[in-house]
N, C-alpha and C. Protein backbone atom coordinates (compact mmCIF):
# COMPACT_ATOMS: atom_id res chain seq x y z
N UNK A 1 -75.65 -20.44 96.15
CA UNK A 1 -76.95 -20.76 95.61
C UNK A 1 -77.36 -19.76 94.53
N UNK A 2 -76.84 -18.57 94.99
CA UNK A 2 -77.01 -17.64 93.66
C UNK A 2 -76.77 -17.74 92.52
N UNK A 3 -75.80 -18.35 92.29
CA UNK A 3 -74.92 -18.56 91.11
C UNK A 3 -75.43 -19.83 90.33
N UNK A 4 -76.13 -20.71 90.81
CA UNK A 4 -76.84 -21.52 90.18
C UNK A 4 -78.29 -20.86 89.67
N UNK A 5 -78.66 -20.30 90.20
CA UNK A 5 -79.99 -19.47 89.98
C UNK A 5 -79.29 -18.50 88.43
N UNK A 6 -78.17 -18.19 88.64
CA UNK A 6 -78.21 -16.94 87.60
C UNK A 6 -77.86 -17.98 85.93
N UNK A 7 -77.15 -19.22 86.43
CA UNK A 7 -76.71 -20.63 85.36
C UNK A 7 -78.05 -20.79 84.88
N UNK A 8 -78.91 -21.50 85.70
CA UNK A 8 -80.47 -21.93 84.98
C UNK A 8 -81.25 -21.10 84.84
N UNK A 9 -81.14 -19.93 84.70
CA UNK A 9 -82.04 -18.84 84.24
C UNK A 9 -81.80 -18.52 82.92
N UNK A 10 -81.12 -18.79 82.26
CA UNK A 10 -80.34 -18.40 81.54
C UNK A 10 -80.46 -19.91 79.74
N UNK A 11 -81.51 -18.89 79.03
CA UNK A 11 -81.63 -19.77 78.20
C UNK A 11 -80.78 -20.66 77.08
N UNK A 12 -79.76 -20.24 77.34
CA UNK A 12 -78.81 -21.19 76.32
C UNK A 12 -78.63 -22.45 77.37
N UNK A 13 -78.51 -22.44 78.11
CA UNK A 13 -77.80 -23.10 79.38
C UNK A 13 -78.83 -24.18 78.79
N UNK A 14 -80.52 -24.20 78.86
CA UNK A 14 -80.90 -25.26 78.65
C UNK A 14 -80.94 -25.94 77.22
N UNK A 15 -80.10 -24.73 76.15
CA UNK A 15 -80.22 -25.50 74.79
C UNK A 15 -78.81 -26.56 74.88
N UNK A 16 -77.29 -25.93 75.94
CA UNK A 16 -76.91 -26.67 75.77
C UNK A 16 -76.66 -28.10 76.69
N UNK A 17 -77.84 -28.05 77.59
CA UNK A 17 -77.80 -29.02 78.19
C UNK A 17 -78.90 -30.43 77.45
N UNK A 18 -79.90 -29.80 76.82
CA UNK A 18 -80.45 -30.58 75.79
C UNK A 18 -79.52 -31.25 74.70
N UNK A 19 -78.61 -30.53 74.11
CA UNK A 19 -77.77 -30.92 73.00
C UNK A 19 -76.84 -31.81 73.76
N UNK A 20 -76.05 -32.29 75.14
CA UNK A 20 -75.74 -32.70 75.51
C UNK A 20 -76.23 -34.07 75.48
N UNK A 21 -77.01 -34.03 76.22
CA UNK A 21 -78.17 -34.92 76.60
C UNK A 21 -78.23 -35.48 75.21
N UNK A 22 -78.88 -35.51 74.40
CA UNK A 22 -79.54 -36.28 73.20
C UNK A 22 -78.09 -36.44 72.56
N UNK A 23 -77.01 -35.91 72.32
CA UNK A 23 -75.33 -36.07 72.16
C UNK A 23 -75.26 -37.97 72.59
N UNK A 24 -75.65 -37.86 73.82
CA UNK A 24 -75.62 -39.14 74.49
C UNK A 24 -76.45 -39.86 74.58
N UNK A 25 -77.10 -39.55 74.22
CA UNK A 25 -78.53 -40.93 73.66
C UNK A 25 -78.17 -41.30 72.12
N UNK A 26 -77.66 -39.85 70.98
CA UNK A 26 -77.59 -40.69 70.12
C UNK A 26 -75.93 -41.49 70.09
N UNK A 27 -75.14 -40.89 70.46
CA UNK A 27 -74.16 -42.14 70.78
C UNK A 27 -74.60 -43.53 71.34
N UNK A 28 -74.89 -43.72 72.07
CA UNK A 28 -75.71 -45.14 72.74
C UNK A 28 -76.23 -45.51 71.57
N UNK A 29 -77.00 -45.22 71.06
CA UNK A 29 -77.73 -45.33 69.88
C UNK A 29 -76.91 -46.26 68.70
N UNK A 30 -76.22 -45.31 68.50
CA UNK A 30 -75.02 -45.62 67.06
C UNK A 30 -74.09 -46.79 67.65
N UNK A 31 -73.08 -46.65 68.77
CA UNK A 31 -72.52 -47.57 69.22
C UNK A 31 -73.47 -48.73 69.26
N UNK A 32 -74.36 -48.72 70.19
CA UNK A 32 -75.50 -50.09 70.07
C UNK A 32 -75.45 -50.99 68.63
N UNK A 33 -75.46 -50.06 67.95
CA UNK A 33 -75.75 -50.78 66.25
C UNK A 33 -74.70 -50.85 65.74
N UNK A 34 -73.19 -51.07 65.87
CA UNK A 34 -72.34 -51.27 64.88
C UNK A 34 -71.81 -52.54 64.90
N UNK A 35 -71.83 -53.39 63.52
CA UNK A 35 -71.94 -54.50 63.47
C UNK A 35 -69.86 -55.19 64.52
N UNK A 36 -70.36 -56.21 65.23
CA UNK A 36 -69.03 -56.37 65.50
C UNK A 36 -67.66 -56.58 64.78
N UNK A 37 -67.65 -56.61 63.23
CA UNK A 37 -66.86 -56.51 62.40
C UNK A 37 -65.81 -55.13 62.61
N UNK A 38 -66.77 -53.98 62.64
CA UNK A 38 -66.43 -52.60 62.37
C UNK A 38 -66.20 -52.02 64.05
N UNK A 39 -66.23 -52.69 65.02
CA UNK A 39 -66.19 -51.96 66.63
C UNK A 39 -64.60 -51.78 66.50
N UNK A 40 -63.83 -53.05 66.37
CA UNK A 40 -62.31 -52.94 66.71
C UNK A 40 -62.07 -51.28 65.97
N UNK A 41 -61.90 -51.61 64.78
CA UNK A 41 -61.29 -50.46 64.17
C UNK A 41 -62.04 -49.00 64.21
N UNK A 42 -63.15 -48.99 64.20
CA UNK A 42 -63.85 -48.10 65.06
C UNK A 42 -63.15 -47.28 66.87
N UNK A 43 -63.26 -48.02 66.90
CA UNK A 43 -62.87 -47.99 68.91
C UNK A 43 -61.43 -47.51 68.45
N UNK A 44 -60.53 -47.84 67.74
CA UNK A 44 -59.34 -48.17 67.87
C UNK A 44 -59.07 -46.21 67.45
N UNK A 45 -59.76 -46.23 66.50
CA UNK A 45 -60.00 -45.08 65.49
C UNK A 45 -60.03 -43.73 66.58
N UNK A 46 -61.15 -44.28 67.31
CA UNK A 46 -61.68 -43.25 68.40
C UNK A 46 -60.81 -42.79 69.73
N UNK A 47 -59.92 -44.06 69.74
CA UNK A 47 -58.98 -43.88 71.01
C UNK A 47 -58.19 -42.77 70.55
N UNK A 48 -57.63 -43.14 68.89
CA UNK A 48 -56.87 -42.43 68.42
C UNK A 48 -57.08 -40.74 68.73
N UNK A 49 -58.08 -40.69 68.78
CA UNK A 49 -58.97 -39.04 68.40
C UNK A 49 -58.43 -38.31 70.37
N UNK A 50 -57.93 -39.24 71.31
CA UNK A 50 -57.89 -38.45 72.21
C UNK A 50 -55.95 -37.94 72.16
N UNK A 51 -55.56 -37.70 70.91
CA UNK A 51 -54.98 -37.17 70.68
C UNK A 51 -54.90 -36.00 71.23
N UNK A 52 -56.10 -35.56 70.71
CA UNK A 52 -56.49 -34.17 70.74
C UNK A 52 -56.55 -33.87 72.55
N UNK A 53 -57.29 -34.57 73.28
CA UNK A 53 -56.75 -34.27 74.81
C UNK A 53 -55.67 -34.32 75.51
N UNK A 54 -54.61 -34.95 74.39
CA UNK A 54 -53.12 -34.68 75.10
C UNK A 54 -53.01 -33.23 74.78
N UNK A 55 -52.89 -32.80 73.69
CA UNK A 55 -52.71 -31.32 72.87
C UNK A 55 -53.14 -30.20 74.10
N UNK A 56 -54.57 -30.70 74.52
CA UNK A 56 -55.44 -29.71 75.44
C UNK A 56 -54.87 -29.64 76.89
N UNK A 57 -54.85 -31.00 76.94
CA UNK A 57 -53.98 -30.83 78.57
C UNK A 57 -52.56 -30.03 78.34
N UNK A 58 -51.67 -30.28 77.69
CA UNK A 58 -50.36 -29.63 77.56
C UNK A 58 -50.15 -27.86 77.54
N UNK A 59 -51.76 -27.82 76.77
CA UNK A 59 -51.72 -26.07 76.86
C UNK A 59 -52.64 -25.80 77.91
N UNK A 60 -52.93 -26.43 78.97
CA UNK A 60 -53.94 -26.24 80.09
C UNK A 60 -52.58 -26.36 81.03
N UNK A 61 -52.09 -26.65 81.23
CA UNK A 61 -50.57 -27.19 81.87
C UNK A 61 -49.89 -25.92 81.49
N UNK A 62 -49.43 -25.99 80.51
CA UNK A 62 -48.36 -24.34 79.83
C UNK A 62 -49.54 -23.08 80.73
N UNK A 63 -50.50 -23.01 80.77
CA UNK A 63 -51.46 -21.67 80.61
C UNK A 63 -51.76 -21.36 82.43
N UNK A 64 -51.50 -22.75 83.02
CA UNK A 64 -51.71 -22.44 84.94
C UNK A 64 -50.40 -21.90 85.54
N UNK A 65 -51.06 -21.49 86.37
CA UNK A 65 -49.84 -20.59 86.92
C UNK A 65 -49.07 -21.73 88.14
N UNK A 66 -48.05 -21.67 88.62
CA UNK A 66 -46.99 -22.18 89.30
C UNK A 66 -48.21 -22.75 90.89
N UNK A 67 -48.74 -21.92 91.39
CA UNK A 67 -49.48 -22.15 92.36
C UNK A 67 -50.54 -22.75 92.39
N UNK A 68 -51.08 -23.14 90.89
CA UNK A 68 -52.79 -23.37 90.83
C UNK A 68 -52.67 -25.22 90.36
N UNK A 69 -52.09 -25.55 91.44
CA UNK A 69 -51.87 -26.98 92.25
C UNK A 69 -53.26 -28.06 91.20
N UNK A 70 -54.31 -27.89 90.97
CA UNK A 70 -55.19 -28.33 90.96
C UNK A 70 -55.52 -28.53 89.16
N UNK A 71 -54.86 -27.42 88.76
CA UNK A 71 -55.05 -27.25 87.29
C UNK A 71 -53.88 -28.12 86.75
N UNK A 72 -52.96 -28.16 87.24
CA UNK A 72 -51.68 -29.13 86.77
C UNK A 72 -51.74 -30.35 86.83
N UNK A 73 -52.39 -30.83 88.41
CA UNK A 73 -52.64 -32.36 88.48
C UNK A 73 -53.92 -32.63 87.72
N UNK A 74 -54.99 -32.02 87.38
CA UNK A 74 -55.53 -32.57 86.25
C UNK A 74 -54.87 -32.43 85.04
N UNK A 75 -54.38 -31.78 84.49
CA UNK A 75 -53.51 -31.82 82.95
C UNK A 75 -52.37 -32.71 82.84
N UNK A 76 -51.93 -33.23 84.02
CA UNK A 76 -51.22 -34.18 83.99
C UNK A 76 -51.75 -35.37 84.26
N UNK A 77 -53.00 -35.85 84.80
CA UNK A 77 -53.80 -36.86 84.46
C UNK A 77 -54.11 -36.98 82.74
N UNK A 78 -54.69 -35.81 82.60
CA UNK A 78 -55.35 -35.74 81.15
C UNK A 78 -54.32 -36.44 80.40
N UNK A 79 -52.82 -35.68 80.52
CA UNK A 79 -51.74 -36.47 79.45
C UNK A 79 -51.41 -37.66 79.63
N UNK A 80 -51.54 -38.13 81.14
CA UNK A 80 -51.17 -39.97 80.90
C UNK A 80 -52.24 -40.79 81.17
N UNK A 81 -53.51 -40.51 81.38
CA UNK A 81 -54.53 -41.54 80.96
C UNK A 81 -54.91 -41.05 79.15
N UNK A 82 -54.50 -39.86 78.81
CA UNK A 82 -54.94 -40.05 77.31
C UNK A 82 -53.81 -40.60 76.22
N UNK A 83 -52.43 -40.48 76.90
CA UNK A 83 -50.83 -41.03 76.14
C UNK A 83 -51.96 -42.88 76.24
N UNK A 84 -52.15 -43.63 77.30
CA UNK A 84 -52.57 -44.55 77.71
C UNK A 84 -53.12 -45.08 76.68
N UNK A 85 -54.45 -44.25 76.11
CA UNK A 85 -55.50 -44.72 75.40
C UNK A 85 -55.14 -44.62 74.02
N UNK A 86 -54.11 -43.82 73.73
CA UNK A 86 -53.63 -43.52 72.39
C UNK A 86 -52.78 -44.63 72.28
N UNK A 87 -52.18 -45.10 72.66
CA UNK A 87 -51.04 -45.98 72.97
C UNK A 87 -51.75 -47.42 72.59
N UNK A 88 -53.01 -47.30 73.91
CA UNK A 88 -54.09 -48.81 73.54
C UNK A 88 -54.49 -48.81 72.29
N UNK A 89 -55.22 -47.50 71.68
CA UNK A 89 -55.42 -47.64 70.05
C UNK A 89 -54.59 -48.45 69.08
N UNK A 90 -53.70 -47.85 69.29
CA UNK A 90 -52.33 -47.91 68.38
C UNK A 90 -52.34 -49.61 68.28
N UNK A 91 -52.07 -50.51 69.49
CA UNK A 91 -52.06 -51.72 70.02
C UNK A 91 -53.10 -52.42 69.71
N UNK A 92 -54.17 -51.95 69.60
CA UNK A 92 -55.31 -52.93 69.13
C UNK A 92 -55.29 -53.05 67.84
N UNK A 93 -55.15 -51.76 66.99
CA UNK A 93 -55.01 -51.80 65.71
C UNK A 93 -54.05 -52.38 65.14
N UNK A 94 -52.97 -52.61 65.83
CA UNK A 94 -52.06 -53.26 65.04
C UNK A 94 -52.19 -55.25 65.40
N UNK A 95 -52.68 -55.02 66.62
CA UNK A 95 -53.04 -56.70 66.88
C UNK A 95 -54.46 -56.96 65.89
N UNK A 96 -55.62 -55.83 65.33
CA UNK A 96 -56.14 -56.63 64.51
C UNK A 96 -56.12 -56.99 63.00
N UNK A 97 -54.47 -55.66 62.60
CA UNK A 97 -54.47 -55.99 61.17
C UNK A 97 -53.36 -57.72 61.38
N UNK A 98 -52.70 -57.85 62.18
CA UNK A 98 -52.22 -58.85 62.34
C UNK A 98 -52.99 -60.11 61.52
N UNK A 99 -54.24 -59.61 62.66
CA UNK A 99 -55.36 -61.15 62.13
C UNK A 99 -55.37 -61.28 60.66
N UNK A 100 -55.72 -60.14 59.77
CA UNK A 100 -55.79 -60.46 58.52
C UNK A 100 -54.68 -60.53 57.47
N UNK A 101 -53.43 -60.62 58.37
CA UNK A 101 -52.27 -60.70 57.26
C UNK A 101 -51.93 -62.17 57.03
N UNK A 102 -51.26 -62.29 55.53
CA UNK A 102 -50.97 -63.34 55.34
C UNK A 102 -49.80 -64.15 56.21
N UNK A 103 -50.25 -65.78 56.66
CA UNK A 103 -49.31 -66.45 57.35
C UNK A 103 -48.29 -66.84 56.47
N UNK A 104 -46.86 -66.32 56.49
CA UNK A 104 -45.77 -67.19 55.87
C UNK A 104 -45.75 -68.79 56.01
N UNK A 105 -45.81 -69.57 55.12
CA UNK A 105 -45.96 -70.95 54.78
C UNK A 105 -44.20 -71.23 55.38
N UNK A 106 -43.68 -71.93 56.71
CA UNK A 106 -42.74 -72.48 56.75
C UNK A 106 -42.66 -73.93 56.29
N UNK A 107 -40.94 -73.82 55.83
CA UNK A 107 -40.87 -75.28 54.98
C UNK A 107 -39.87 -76.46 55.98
């Protein structure tokens, strides 16, 4: 209980729990409003970006030690639900430039 007492005492704690917070209202926000034209490649765009959490898990993985059981099986979640979503990106984007390519006229 202490240790939460010494967390919320502690004035950054509530600047960055504010910046959090409104982080996620204005996402809601922005997502809410993007016309459905621009979501696919958007979304697709964004999956792409958890690139960057494979990168993080791999050096969270390299950086635990042999025993710390708990730090590995999350970094090894992190890398195959985020390989997953990178993978889904990749897949959507290429199923929606599909839509707009030209159909070869068979004769």
């Amino acid at each position: 209980m202490e240790h939460l007492t010494i967390i919320f005492t502690n004035e950054a704690t509530y600047r960055l729990i504010t910046i959090v917070m409104l982080s996620i209202f204005l996402g809601i926000e922005l997502i809410s409003n993007v016309p459905s034209v621009l979501h696919t490649p958007l979304m697709s765009g964004a999956n792409a970006i958890h690139g960057v959490v494979i990168i993080g898990a791999i050096i969270v993985m390299g950086k635990a030690g042999p025993s710390d059981y708990l730090a590995l099986a999350l970094g090894f979640m992190a890398v195959i639900l985020g390989t997953l979503n990178v993978v889904g990106g990749f897949v959507v984007t290429d199923r929606m430039l599909e839509m707009f390519s030209k159909k070869k006229k068979s004769a």
